[in-house]
Protein backbone atom coordinates (compact mmCIF):
# COMPACT_ATOMS: atom_id res chain seq x y z
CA UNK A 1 132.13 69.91 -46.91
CA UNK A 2 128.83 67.79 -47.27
CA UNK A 3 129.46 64.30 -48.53
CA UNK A 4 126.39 62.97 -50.19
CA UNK A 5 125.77 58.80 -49.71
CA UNK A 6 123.19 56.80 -51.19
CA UNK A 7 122.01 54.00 -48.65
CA UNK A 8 120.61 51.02 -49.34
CA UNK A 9 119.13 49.16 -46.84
CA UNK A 10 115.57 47.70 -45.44
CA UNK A 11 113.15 49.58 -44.52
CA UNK A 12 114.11 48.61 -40.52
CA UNK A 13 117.71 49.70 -41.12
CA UNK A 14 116.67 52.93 -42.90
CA UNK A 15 114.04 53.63 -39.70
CA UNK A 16 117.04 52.91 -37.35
CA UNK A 17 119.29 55.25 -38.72
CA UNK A 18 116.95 57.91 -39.35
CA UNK A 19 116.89 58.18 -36.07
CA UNK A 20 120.23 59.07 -35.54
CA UNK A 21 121.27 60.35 -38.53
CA UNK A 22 121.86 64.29 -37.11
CA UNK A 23 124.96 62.73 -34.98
CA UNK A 24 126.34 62.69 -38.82
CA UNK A 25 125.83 66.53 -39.98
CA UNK A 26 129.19 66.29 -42.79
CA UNK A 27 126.57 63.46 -44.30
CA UNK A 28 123.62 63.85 -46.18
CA UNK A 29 121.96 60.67 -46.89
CA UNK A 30 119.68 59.33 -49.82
CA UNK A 31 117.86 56.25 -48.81
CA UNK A 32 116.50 53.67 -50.99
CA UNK A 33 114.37 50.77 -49.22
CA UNK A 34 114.09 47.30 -50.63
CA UNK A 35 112.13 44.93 -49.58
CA UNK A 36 114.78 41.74 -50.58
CA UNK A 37 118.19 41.97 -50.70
CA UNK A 38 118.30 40.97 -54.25
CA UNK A 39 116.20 43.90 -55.40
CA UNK A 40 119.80 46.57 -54.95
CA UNK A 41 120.78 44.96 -57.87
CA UNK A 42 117.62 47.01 -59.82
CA UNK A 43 117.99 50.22 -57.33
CA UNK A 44 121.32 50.79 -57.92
CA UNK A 45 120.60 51.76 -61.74
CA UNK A 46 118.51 54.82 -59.92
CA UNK A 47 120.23 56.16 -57.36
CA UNK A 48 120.22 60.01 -57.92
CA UNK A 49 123.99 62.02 -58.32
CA UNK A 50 126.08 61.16 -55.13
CA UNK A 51 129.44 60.73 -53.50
CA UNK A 52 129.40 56.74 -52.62
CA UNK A 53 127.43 54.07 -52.09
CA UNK A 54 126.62 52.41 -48.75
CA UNK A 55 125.02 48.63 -48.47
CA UNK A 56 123.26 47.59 -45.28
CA UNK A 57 124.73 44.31 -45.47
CA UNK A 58 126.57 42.25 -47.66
CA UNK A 59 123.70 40.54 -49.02
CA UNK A 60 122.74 43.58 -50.87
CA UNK A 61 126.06 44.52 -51.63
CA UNK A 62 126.37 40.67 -53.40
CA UNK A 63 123.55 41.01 -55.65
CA UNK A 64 124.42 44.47 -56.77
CA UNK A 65 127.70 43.65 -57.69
CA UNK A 66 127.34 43.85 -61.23
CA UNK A 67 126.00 47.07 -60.82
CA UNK A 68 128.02 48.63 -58.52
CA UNK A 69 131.44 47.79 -61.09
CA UNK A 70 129.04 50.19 -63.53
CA UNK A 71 130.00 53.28 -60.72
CA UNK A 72 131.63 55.99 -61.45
CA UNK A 73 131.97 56.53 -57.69
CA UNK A 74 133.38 53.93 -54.47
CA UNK A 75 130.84 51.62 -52.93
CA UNK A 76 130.72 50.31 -49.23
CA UNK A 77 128.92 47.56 -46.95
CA UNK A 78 128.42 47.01 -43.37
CA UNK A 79 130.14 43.84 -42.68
CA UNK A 80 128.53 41.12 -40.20
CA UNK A 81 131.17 40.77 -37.56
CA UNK A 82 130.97 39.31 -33.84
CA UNK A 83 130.20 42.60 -32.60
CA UNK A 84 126.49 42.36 -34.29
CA UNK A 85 126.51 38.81 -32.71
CA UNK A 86 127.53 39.88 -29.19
CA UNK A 87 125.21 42.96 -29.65
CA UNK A 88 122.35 40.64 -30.42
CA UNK A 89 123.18 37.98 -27.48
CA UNK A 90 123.09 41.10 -25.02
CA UNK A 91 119.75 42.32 -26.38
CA UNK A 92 118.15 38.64 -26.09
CA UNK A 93 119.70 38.20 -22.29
CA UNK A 94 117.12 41.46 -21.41
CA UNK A 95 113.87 40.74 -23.78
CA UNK A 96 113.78 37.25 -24.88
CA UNK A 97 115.77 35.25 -22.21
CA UNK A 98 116.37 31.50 -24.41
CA UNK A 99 118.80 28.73 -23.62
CA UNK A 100 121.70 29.43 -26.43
CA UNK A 101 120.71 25.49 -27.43
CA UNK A 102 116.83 26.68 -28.12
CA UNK A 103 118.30 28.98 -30.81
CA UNK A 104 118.48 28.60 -34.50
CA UNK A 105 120.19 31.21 -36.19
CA UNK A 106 121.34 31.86 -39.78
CA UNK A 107 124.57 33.56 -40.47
CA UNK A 108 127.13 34.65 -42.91
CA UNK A 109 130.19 33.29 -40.37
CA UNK A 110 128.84 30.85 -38.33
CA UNK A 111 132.50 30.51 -36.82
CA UNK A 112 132.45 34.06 -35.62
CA UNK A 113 129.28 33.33 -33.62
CA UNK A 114 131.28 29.70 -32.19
CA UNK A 115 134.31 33.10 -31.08
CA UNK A 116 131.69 34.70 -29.47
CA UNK A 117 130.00 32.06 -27.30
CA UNK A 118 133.80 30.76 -26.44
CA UNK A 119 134.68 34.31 -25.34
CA UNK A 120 131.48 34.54 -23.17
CA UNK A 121 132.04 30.96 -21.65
CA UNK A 122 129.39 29.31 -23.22
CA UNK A 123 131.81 25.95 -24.25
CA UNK A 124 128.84 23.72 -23.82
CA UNK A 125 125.85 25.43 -25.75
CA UNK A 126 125.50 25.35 -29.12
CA UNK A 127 122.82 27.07 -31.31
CA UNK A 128 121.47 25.24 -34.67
CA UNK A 129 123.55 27.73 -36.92
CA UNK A 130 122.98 28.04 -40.79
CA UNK A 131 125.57 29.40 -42.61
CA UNK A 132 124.09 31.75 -45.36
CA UNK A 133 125.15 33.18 -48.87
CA UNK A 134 123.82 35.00 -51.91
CA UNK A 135 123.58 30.58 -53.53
CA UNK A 136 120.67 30.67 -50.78
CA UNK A 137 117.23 31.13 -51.74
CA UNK A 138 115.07 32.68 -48.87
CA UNK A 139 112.09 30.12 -48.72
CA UNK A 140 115.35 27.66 -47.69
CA UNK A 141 116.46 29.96 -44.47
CA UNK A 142 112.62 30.29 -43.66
CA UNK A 143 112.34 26.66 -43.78
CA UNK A 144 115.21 25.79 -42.06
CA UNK A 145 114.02 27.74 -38.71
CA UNK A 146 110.17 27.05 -39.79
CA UNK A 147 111.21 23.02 -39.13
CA UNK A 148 113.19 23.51 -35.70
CA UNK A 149 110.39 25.61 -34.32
CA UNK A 150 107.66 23.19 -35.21
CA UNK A 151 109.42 20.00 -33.95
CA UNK A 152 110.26 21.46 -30.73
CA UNK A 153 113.83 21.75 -30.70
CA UNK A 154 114.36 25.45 -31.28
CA UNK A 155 112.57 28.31 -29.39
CA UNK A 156 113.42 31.60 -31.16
CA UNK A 157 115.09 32.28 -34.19
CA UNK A 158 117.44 35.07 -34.94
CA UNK A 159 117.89 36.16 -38.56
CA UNK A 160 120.24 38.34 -40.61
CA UNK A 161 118.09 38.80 -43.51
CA UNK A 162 114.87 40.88 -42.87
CA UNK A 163 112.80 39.37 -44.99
CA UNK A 164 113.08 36.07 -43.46
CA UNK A 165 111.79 38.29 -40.39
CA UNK A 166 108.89 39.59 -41.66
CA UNK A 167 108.08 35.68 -43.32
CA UNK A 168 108.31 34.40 -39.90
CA UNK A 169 106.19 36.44 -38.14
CA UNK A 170 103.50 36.49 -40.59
CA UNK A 171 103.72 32.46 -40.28
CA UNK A 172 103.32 33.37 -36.05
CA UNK A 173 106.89 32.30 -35.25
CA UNK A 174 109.36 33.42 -32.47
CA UNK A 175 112.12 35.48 -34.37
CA UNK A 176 114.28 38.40 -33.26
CA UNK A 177 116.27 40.49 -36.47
CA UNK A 178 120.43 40.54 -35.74
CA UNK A 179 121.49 44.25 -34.69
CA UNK A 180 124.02 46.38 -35.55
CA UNK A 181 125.11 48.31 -32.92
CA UNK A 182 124.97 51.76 -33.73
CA UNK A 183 128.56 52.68 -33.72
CA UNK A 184 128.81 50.35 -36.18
CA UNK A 185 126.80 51.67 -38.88
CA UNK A 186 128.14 55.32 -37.80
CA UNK A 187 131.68 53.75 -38.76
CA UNK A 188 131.01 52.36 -41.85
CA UNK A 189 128.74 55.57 -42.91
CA UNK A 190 132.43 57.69 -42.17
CA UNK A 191 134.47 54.92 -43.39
CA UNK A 192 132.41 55.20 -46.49
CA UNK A 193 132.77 59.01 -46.31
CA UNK A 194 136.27 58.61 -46.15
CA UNK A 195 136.66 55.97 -49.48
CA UNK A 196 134.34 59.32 -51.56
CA UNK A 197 136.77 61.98 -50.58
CA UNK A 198 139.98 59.94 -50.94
CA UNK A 199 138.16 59.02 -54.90
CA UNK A 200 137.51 62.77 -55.29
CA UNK A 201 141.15 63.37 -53.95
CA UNK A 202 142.48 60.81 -56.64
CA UNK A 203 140.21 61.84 -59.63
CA UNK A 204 141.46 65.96 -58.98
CA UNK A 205 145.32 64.96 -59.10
CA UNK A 206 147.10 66.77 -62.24
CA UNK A 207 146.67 65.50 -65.90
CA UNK A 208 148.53 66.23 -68.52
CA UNK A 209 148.50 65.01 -72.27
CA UNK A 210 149.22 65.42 -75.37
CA UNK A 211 147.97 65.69 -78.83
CA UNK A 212 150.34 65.25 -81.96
CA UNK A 213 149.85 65.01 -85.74
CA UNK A 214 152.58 64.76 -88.55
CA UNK A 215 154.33 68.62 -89.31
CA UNK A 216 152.83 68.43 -92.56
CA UNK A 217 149.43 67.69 -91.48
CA UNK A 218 147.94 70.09 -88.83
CA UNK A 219 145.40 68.51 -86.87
CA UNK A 220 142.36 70.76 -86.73
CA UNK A 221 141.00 72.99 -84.11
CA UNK A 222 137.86 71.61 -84.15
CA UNK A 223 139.15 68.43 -83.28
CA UNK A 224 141.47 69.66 -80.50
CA UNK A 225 138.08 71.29 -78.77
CA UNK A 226 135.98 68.10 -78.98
CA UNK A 227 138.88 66.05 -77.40
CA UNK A 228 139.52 68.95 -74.34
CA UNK A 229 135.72 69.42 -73.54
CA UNK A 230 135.67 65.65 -73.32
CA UNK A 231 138.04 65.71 -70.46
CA UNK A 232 137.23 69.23 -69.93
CA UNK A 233 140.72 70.28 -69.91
CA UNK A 234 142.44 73.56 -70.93
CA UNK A 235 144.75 73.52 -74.13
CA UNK A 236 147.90 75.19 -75.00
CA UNK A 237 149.23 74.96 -78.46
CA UNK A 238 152.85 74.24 -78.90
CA UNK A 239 153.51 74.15 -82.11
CA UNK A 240 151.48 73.47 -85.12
CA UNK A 241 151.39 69.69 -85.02
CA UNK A 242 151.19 69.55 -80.88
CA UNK A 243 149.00 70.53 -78.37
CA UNK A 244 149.06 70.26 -74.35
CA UNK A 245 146.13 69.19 -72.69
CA UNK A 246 145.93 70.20 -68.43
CA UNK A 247 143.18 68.12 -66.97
CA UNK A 248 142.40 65.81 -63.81
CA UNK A 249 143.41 62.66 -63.66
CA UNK A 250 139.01 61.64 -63.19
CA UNK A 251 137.98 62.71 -66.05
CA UNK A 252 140.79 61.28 -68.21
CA UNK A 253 140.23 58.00 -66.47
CA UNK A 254 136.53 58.56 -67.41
CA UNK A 255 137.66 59.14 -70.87
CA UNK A 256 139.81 56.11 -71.52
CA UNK A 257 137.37 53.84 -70.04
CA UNK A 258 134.73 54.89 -73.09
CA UNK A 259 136.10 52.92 -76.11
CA UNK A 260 133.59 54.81 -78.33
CA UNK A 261 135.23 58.33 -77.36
CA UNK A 262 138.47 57.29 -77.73
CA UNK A 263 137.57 55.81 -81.45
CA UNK A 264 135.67 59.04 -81.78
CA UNK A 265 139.16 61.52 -81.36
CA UNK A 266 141.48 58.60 -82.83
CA UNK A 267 138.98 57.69 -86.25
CA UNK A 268 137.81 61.04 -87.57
CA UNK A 269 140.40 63.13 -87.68
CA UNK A 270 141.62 64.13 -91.29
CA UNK A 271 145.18 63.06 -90.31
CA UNK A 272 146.58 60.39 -88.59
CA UNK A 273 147.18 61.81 -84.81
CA UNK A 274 148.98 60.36 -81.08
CA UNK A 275 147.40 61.25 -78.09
CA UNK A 276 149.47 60.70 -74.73
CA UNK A 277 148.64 61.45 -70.77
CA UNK A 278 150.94 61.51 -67.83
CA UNK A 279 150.33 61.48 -64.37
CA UNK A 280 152.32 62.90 -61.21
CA UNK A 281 152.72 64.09 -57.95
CA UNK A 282 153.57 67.26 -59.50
CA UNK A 283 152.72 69.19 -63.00
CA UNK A 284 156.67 68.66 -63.41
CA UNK A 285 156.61 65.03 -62.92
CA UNK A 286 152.83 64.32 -65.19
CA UNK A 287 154.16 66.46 -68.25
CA UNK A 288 157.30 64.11 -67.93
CA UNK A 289 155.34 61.27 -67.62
CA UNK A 290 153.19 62.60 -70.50
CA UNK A 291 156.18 63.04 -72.44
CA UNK A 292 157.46 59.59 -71.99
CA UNK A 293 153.84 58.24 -73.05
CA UNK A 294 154.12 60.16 -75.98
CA UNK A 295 157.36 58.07 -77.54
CA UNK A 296 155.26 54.95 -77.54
CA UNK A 297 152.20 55.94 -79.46
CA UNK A 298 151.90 55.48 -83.16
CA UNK A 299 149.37 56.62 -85.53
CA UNK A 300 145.59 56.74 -84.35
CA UNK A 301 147.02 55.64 -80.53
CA UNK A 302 146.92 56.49 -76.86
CA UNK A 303 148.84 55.73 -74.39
CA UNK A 304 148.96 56.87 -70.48
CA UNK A 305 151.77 57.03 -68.44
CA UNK A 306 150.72 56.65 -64.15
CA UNK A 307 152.83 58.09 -61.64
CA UNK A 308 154.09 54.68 -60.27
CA UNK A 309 155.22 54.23 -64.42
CA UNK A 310 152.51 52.07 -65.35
CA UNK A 311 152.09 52.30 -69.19
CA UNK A 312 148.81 51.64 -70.17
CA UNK A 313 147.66 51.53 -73.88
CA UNK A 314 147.72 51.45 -76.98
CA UNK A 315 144.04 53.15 -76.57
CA UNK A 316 141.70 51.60 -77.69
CA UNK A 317 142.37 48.02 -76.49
CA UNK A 318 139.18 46.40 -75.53
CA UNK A 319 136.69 45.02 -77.90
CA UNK A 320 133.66 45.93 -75.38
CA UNK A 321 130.95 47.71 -77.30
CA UNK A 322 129.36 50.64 -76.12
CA UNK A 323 125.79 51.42 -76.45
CA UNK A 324 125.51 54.70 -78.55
CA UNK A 325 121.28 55.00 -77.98
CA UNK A 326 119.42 55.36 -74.80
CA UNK A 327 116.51 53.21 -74.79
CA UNK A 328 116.16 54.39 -70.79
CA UNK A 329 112.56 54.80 -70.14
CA UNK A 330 112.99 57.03 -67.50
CA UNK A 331 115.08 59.25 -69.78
CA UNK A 332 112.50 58.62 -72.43
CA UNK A 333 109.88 60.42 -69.84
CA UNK A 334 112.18 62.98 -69.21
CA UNK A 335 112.84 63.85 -73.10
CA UNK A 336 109.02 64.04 -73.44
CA UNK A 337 108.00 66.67 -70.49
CA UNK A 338 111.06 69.09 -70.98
CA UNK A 339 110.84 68.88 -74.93
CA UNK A 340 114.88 68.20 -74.77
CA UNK A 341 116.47 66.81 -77.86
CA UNK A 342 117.18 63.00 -76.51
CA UNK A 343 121.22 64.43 -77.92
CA UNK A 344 121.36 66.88 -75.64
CA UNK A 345 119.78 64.83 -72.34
CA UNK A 346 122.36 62.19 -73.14
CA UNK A 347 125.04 65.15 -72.79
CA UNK A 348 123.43 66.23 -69.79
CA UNK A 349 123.69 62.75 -68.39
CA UNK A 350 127.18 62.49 -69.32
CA UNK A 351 128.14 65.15 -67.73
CA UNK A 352 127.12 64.15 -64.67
CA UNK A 353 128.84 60.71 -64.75
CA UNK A 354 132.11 62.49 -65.74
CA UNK A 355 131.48 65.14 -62.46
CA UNK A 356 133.14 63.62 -59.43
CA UNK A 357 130.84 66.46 -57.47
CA UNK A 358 126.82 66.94 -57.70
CA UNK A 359 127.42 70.29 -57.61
CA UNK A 360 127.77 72.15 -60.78
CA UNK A 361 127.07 75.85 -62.30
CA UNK A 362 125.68 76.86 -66.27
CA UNK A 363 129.35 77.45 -66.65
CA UNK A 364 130.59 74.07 -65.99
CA UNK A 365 128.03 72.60 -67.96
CA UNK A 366 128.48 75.30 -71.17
CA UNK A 367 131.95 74.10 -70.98
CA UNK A 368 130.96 70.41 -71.17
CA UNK A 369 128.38 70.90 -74.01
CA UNK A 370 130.40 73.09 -76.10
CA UNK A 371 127.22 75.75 -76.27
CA UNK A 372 126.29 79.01 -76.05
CA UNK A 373 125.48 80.08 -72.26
CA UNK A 374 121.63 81.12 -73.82
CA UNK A 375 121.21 77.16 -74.77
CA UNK A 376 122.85 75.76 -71.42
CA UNK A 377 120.11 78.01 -69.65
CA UNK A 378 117.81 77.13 -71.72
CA UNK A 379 118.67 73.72 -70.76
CA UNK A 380 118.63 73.89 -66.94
CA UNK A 381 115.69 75.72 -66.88
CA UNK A 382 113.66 73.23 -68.60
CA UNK A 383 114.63 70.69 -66.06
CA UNK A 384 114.50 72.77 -63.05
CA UNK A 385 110.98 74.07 -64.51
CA UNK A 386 109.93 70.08 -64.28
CA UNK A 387 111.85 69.20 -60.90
CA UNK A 388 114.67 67.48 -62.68
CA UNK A 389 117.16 70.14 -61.79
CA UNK A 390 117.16 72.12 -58.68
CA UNK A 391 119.10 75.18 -57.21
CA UNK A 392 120.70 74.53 -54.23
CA UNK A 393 122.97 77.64 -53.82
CA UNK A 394 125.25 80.12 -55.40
CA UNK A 395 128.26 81.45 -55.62
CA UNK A 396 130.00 84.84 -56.88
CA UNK A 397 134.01 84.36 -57.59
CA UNK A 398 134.31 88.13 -58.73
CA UNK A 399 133.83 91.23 -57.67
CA UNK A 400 130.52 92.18 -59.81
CA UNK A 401 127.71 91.54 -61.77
CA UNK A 402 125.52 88.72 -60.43
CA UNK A 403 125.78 85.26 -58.37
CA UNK A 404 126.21 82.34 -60.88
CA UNK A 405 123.39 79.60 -59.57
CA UNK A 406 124.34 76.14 -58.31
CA UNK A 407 122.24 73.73 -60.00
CA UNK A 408 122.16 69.93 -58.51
CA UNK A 409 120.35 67.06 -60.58
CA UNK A 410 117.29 65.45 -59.55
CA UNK A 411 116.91 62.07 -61.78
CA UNK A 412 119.18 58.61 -61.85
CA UNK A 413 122.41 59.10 -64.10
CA UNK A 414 124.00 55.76 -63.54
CA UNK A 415 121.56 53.68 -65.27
């Protein structure tokens, strides 16, 4: 299976690992350059579909942070540790040969580069060391081995930030970048591989729930289809007043974190209902669970039961608003050359956010949308037609009739 990461890096780290990047063939990367570390904050919003999200550094990673708590999907960052130091100390030794004194360097732990020299018996030579964080501004690190260099007491600068790099040798200064070794960034690209599929793991455990109304008052089945394509789950009725819902436990968590949908099921219903979800190892164990969830609710409530017995609810509990229009102006130009109804690309981007896979069929999105299959092709083909939407496969679970198309989308959805 192909795990799909967006990177974010400089455009040195993205040419370096280009260059290996076949040694990883279960990874297919998406790279997005910036040219300061505080620009991932503004790339993150459009990154395309993917698995996870991997940071360069932890400068990036910093400044995106608000962002990256907007995910639907796990983040990672290559960490600075005293193998890029040793790495870098090696390198010098062969193509810039410097008394460790004549350096200036700036660093996120300046005590892992005092480890290093200890370890390599330098006890006597210390580098001018500048210990660096997002509170920094960049024209302060330039400075800082700009002033050493020009009153003599520093020879070559090493930086972590490659920005400074490219500032200092425009101003005709000595100054080397740190390096990651390579294994390195292979480990945190399969680490990171490793944090998507345990997520996808997690989000395709068992659901189950519940939906309940008084015996005298019958919810509707209108109602009980708008609540199961939200989480697209499968319903069985029990009796007339209760319903069982079988989903994952993704796209319920996707569910309960949108205040707006759960006012939506909980506010316009013509009768007071309770809505319940359990989790479990097994479908014994959730139902249970759900069960057990359902004896707290009271009118117009949720509540959901986890498989270590966490009770979470009553739904909704958060006064957070939630933006209802899409003022995106990407999405704007979108909804202008495919002539889609700005409803129906706002489903389409929904959809993807609730996937925890880029991959999806017409099927899987006719489910979502609630539509005739004529309007979901209708649908993908307008965005394939304009390169928003692409086929990247097919498959053919039955015996006949033809292939259904895999479809993968080609525009930012976590904006």
């Amino acid at each position: 299976m192909i795990t799909r990461i967006a990177v974010l890096g400089s455009a040195n780290f993205i040419k370096r690992l280009r260059s290996f990047e076949h040694e990883l063939p279960s990874i297919k990367m998406d790279y997005y350059t910036y040219n300061i570390p505080s620009d991932a904050k503004d790339i993150v919003s459009i990154i395309k579909p993917c698995d996870a999200v991997f940071f360069s550094g932890s400068f990036p990673f910093y400044y995106a942070q608000e962002s990256v708590l907007k995910l639907p999907i796990p983040s990672f960052y290559l960490k600075q540790d005293e193998s890029v130091i040793t790495t870098t100390l090696l390198s010098l030794s062969f193509t810039h040969p410097t008394a460790i004194h004549k350096l200036s360097v700036d660093i996120i732990d300046p005590a892992s580069a005092m480890s290093v020299l200890e370890d390599i018996g330098q006890f006597n030579e210390t580098p001018f060391l500048m210990k660096i964080d997002t509170s920094f501004d960049l024209e302060e690190i330039v400075a800082f081995h700009t002033n050493l260099q020009k009153n003599g007491s520093s020879l070559l600068a090493i930086t972590s930030i490659h920005a400074v790099y490219q500032r200092l040798r425009d101003n005709g200064l000595s100054v080397v970048r740190m390096i990651d070794p390579k294994s390195s960034i292979i480990k945190g690209l399969e680490d990171t591989k490793s944090l998507a599929l345990l997520f996808k793991s997690q989000s395709a455990k068992i659901a189950i729930g519940y939906i309940q109304t008084s015996k005298s008052q019958a919810i509707s089945e209108d109602k009980v289809k708008q609540i199961a394509a939200a989480i697209q789950a499968n319903t069985v009725k029990e009796a007339d007043n209760l319903y069982s819902l079988f989903s994952t436990q993704g796209n319920v968590e996707e569910a309960l974190n949108n205040n707006s949908m759960i006012n939506s099921w909980l506010s316009s219903s013509s009768s007071p209902i309770k809505i319940a979800f359990g989790y479990g190892k097994t479908v014994i164990e959730a139902t249970q669970n759900a069960k057990d969830a359902l004896s707290y609710t009271t009118d117009n409530t949720a509540y959901l039961l986890t498989g270590s017995k966490e009770l979470l609810g009553p739904f909704p509990n958060s006064n957070r608003q939630v933006e209802l229009k899409n003022s995106d102006p990407l999405l704007v130009q979108i909804a202008k050359q495919t002539t889609l109804s700005p409803a129906n690309l706002s489903k389409v981007v929904k959809f993807s956010r609730l996937r925890k896979s880029t991959e999806f069929t017409a099927y899987d999105l006719e489910v979502y949308l609630q539509v005739s299959r004529r309007t979901t092709e209708r649908i993908l083909k307008k965005l394939t037609d304009h390169g928003y939407a692409q086929i990247i496969g097919e498959e053919m679970t039955y015996q006949q009739g033809r292939p259904r198309a895999i479809y993968e989308l080609n525009f930012p959805t976590y904006s």
